[in-house]
Protein backbone atom coordinates (compact mmCIF):
# COMPACT_ATOMS: atom_id res chain seq x y z
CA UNK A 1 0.00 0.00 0.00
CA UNK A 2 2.70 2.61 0.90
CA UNK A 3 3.90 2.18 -2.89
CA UNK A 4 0.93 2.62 -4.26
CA UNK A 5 0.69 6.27 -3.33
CA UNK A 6 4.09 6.43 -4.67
CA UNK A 7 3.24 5.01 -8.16
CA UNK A 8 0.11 7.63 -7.89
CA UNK A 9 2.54 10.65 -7.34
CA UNK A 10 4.92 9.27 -10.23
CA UNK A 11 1.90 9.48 -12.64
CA UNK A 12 0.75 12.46 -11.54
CA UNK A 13 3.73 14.08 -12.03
CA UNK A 14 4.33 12.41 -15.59
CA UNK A 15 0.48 13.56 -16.60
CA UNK A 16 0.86 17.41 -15.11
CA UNK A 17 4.85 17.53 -16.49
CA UNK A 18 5.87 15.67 -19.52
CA UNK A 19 4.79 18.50 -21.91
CA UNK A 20 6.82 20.79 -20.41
CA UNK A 21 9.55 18.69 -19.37
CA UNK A 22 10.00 17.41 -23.37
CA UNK A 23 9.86 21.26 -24.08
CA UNK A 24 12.51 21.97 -22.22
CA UNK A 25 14.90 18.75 -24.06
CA UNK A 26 14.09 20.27 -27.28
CA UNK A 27 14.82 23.77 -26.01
CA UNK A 28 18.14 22.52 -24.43
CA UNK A 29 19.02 20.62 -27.85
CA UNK A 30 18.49 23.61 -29.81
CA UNK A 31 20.30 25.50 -27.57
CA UNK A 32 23.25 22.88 -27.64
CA UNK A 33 23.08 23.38 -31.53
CA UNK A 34 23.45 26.87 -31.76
CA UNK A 35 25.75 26.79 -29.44
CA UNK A 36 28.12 24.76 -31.48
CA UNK A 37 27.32 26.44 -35.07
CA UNK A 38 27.12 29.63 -34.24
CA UNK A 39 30.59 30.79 -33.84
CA UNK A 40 31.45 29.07 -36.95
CA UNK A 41 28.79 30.62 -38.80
CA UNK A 42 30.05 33.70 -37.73
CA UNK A 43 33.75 33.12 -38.49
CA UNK A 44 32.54 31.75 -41.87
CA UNK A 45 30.47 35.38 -42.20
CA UNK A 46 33.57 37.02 -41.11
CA UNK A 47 35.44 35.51 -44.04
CA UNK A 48 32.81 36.34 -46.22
CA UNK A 49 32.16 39.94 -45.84
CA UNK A 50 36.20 40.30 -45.99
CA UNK A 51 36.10 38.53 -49.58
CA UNK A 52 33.14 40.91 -50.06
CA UNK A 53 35.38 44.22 -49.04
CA UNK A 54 38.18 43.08 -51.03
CA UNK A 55 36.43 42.54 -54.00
CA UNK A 56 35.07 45.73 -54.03
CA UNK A 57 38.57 46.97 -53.33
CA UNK A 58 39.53 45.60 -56.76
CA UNK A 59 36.56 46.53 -58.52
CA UNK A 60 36.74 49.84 -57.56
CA UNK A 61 40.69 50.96 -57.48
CA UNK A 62 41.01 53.93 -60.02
CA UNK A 63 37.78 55.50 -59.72
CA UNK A 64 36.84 58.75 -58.03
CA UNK A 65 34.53 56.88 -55.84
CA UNK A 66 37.49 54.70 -54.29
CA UNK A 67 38.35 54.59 -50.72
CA UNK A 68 39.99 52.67 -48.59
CA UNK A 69 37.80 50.44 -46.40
CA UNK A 70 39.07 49.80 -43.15
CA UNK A 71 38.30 46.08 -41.99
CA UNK A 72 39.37 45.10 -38.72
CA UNK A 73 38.83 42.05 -36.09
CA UNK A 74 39.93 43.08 -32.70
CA UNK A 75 38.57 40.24 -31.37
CA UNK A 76 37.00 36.73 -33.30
CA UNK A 77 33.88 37.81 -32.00
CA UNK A 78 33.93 41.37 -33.44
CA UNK A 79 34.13 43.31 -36.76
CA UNK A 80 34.93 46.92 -37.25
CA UNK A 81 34.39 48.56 -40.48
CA UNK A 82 35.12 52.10 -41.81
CA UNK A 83 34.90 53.99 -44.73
CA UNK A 84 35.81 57.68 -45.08
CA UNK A 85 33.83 58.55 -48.26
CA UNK A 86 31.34 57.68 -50.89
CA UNK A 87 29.67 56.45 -48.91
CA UNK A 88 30.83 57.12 -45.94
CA UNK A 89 29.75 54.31 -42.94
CA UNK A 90 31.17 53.19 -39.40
CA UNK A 91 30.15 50.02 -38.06
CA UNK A 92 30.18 47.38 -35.56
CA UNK A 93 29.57 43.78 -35.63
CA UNK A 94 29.28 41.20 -32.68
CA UNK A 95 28.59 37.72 -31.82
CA UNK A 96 26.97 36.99 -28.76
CA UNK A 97 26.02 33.99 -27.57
CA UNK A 98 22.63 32.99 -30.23
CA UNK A 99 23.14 36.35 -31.51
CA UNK A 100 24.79 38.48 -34.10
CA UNK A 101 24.04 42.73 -33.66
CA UNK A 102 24.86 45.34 -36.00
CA UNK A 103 25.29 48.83 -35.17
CA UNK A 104 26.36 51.17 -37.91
CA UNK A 105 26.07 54.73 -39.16
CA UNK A 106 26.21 56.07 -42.82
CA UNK A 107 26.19 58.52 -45.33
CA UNK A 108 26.48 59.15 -49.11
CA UNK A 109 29.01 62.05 -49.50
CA UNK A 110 31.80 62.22 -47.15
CA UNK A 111 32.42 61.05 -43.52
CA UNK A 112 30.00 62.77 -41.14
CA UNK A 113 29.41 62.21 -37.50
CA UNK A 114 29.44 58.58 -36.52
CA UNK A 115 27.79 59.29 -32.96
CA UNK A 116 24.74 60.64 -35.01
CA UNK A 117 22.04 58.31 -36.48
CA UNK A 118 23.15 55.08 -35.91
CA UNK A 119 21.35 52.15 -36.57
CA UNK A 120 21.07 48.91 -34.68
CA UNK A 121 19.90 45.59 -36.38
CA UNK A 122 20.01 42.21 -34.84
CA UNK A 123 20.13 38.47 -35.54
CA UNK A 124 19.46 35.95 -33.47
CA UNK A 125 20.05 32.42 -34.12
CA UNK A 126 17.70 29.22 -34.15
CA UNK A 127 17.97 25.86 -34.74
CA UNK A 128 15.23 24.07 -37.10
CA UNK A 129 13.93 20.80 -35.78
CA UNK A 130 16.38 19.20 -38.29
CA UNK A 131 19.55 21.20 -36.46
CA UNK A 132 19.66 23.52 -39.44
CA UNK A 133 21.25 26.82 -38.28
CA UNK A 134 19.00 29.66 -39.60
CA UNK A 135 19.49 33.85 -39.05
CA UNK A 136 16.65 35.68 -38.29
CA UNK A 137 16.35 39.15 -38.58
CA UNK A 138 14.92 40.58 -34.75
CA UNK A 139 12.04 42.95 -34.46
CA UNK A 140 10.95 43.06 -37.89
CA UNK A 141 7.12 42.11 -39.32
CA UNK A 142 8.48 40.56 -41.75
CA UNK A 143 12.20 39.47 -40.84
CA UNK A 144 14.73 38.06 -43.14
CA UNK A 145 16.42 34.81 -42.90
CA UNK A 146 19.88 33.75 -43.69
CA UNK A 147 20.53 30.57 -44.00
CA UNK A 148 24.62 30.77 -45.25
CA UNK A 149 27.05 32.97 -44.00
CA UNK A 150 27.76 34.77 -47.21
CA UNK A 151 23.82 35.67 -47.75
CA UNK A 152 24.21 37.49 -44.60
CA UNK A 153 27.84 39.14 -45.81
CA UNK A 154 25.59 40.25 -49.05
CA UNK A 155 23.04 41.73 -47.25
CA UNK A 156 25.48 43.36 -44.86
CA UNK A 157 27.62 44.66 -47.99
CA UNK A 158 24.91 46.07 -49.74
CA UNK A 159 23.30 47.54 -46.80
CA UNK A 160 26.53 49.43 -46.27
CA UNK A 161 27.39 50.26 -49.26
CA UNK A 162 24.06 50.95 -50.97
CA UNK A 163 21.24 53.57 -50.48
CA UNK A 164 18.53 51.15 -50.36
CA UNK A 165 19.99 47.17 -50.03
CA UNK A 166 18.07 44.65 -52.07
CA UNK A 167 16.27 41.97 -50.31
CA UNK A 168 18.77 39.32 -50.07
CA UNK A 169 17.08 36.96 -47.45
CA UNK A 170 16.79 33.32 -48.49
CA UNK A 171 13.13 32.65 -47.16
């Protein structure tokens, strides 16, 4: 008799908990997978938008528009780009944890103030029930999602470098 009460409180606990208790395994697995793709992704990004840079580097050596872009990693988890003129931007990119943040100010003619208007955009990881690595963009209606580390250089590149950047997101 004194197990039976036992076996009651077992199934009681089983009934009132397993939901939540097999939410939290998949939550914890998901976590566990961004946790070990995310700083590759990032480094793999990092890469990316360097090619990017460098490319238009190339393309662009001769013309009046040319200017040096400054690309700099002080840390692996951190980008720093600059660009004096046409256009003129100043950003910063870091990885944190499940996400990625961009903060950044621009202009078209030369360098203004980079304390003035800045921007803020972030990306925050999650895993797909088939431990696909996606991007999502935060706080947006409609956010875009990266799937490869170079869609989000493009987007990045373009957003920088453009007036208006083209929807690059791979839904």
């Amino acid at each position: 008799m004194a197990k039976e009460w036992i076996e009651n409180l077992a199934q009681d606990i089983k009934q009132t908990h397993h939901e939540a208790a097999t939410d939290f395994g998949i939550a914890q697995h998901q976590a566990s997978v961004i946790a070990q793709r995310g700083l590759p992704f990032f480094l793999a990004f990092t890469s990316a938008l360097q090619q990017n840079i460098n490319e238009l580097r190339t393309q662009l050596q001769g013309d009046p528009a040319s200017a040096d872009t400054i690309f700099q990693t002080p840390t692996p988890v951190e980008i720093k780009l600059t660009r004096s003129r046409f256009p003129w931007f100043d950003a910063t990119i870091l990885y944190r944890d499940d996400t990625i943040s961009l903060d950044y100010a621009k202009g078209l003619g030369t360098a203004g103030d980079p304390t003035l208007d800045r921007n803020t955009l972030n990306f925050a990881f999650q895993s797909a029930p088939d431990n696909t690595l996606n991007l999502i963009e935060s706080f947006r209606d409609d956010p875009r999602q990266f799937r490869q580390p170079e869609d989000l250089a493009r987007y990045i590149t373009e957003l920088l470098f453009l007036p208006t950047p083209s929807a690059v997101a791979t839904q």
